[in-house]
C-alpha atoms as a PDB file:
ATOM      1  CA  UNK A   1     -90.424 -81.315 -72.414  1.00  0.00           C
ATOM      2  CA  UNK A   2     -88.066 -83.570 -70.393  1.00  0.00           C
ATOM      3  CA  UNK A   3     -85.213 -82.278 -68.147  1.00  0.00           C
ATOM      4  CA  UNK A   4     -82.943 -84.030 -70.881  1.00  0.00           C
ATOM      5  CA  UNK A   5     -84.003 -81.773 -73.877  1.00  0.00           C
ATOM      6  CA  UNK A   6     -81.526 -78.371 -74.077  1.00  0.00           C
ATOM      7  CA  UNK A   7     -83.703 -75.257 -74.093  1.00  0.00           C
ATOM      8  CA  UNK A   8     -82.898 -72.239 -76.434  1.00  0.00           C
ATOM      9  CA  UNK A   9     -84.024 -68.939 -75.373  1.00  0.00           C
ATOM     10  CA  UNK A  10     -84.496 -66.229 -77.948  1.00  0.00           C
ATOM     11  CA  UNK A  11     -84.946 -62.505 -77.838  1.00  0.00           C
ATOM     12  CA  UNK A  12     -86.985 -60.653 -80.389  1.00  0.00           C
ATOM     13  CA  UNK A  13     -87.444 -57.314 -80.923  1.00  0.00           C
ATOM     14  CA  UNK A  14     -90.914 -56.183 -80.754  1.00  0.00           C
ATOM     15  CA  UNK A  15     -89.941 -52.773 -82.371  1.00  0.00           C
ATOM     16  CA  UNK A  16     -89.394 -51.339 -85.979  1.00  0.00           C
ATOM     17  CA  UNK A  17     -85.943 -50.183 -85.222  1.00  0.00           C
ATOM     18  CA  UNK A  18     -82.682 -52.143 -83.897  1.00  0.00           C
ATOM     19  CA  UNK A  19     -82.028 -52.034 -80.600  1.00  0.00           C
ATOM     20  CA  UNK A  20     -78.901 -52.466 -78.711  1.00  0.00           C
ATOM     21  CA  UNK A  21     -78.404 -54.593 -75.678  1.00  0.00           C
ATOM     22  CA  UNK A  22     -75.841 -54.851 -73.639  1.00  0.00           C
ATOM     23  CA  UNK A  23     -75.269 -58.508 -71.938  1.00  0.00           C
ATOM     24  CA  UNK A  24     -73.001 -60.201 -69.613  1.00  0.00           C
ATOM     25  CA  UNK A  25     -71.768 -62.188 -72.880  1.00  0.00           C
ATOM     26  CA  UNK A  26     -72.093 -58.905 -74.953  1.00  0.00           C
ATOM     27  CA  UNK A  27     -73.384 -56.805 -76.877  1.00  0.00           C
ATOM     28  CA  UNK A  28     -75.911 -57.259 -79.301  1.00  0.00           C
ATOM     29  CA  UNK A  29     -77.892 -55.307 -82.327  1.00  0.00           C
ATOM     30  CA  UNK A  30     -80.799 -56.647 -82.960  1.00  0.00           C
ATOM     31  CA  UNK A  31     -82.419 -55.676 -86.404  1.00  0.00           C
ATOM     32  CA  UNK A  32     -85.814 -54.541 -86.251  1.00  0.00           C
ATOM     33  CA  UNK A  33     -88.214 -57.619 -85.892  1.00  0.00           C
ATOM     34  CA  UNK A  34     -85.092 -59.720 -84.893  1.00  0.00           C
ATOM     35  CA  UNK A  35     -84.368 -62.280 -83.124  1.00  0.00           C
ATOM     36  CA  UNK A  36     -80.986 -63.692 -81.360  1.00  0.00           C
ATOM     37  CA  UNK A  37     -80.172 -66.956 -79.169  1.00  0.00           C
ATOM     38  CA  UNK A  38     -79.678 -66.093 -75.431  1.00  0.00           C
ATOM     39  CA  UNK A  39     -77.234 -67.891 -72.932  1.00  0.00           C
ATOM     40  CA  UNK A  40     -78.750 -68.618 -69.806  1.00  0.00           C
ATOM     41  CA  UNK A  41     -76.672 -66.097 -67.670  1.00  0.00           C
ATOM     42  CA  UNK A  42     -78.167 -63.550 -70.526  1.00  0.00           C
ATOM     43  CA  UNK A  43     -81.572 -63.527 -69.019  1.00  0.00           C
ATOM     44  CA  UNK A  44     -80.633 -62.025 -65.694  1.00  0.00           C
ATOM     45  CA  UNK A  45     -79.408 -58.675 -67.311  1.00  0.00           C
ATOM     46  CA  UNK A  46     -81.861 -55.647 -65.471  1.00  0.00           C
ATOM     47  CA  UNK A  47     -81.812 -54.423 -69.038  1.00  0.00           C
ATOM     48  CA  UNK A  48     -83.991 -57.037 -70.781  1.00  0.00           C
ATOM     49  CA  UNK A  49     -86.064 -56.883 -67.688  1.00  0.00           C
ATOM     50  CA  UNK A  50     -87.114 -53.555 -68.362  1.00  0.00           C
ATOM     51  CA  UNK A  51     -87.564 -53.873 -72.469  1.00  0.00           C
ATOM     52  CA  UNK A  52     -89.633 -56.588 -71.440  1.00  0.00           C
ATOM     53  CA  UNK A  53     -91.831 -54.887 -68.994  1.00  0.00           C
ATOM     54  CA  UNK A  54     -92.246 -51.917 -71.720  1.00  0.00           C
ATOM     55  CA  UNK A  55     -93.211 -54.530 -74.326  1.00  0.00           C
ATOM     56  CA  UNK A  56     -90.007 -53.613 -76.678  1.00  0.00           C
ATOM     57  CA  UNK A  57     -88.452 -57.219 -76.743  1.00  0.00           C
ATOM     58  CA  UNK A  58     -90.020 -60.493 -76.174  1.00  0.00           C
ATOM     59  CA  UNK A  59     -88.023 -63.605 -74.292  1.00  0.00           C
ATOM     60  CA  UNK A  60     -89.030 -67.180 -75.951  1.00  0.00           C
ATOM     61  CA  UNK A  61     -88.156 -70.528 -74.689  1.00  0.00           C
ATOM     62  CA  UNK A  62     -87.479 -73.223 -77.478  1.00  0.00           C
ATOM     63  CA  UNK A  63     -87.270 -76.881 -77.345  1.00  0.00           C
ATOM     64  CA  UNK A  64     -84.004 -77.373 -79.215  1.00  0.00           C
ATOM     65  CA  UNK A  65     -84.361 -80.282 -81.530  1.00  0.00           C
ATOM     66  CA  UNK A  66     -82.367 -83.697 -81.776  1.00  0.00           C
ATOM     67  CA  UNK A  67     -79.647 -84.126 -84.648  1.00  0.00           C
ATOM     68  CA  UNK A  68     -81.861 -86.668 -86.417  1.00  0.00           C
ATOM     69  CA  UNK A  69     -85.066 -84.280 -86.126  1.00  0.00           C
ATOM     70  CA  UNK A  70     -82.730 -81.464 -87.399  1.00  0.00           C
ATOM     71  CA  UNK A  71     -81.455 -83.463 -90.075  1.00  0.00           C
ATOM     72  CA  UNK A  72     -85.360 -84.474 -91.705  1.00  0.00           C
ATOM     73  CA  UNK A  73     -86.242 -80.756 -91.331  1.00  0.00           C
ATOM     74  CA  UNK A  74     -82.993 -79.728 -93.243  1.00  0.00           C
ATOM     75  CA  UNK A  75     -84.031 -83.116 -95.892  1.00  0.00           C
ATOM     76  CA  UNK A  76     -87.567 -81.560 -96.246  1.00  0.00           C
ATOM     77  CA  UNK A  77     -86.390 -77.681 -96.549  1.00  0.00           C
ATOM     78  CA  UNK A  78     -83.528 -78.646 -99.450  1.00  0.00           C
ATOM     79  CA  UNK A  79     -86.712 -81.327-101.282  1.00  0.00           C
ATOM     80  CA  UNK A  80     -89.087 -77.894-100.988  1.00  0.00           C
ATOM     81  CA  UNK A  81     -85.757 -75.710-102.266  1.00  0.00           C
ATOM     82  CA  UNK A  82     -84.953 -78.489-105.549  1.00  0.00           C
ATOM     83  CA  UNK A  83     -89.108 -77.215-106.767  1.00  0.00           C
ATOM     84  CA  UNK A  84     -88.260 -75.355-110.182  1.00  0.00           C
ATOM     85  CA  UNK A  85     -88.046 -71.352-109.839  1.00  0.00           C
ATOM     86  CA  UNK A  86     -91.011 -70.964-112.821  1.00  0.00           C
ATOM     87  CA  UNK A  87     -93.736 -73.292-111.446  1.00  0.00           C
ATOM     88  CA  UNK A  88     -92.982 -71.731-107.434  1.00  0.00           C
ATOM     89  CA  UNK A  89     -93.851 -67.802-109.400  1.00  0.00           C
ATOM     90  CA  UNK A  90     -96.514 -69.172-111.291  1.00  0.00           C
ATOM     91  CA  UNK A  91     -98.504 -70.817-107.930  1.00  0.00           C
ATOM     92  CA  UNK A  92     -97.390 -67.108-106.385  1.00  0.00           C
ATOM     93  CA  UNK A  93     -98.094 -64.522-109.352  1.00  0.00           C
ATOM     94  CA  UNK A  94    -100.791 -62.282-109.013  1.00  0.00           C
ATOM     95  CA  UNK A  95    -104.006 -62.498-110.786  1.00  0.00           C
ATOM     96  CA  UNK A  96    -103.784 -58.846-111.733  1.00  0.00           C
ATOM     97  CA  UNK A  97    -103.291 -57.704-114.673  1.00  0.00           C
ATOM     98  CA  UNK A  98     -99.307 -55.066-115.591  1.00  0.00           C
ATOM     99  CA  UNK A  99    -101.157 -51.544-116.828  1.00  0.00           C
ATOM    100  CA  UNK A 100     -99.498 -49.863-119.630  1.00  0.00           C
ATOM    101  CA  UNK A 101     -98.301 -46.611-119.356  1.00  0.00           C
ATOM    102  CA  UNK A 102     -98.972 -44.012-122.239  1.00  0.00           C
ATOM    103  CA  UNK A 103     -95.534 -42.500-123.330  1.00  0.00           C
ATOM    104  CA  UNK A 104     -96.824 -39.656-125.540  1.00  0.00           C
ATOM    105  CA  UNK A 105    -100.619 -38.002-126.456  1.00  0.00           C
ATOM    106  CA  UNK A 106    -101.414 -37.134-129.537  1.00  0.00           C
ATOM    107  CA  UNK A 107    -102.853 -32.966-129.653  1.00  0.00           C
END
């Protein structure tokens, strides 16, 4: 990664309820399993220190990507996104078989 590229940092929460952090830009909820952008000043709060020492959150660095890379990932997500509704079920469906439930017994 050269000096030139931005870097994004994320925060995710490591946890299966929100948690609340309180930032020098902030504060902010994360759902459970969520995940927010960071400004740099951000990582120096004691708090996400210590939710990172106990495992709770998780601090990611990210490349951030050039307009034109952007722009042929957003080309290739909308071409996946123009697949008809039907055939993307069908390649997803199940193999099992709906049981039947028995609404009344005979005596």
């Amino acid at each position: 990664m050269s000096e030139a590229e931005k870097v994004r940092h994320l925060v995710t929460n490591q946890q299966n309820q929100p948690v609340e952090l309180h930032l020098p830009s902030g504060v902010i909820v994360l759902p459970p399993r969520g995940r927010a952008e960071l400004s740099e000043t951000d990582l120096s709060a004691p708090q996400l220190q210590v939710l990172r020492a106990s495992r709770l959150i998780a601090l990611h660095e990210v490349a951030q990507a050039s307009k034109a890379e952007a722009a042929a990932e957003e080309a290739a997500n909308a071409e996946d996104a123009s697949e008809p509704q039907a055939a993307a079920e069908d390649q997803t469906r199940d193999a099992v078989q709906e049981r039947k439930s028995k609404t009344g017994r005979k005596p």
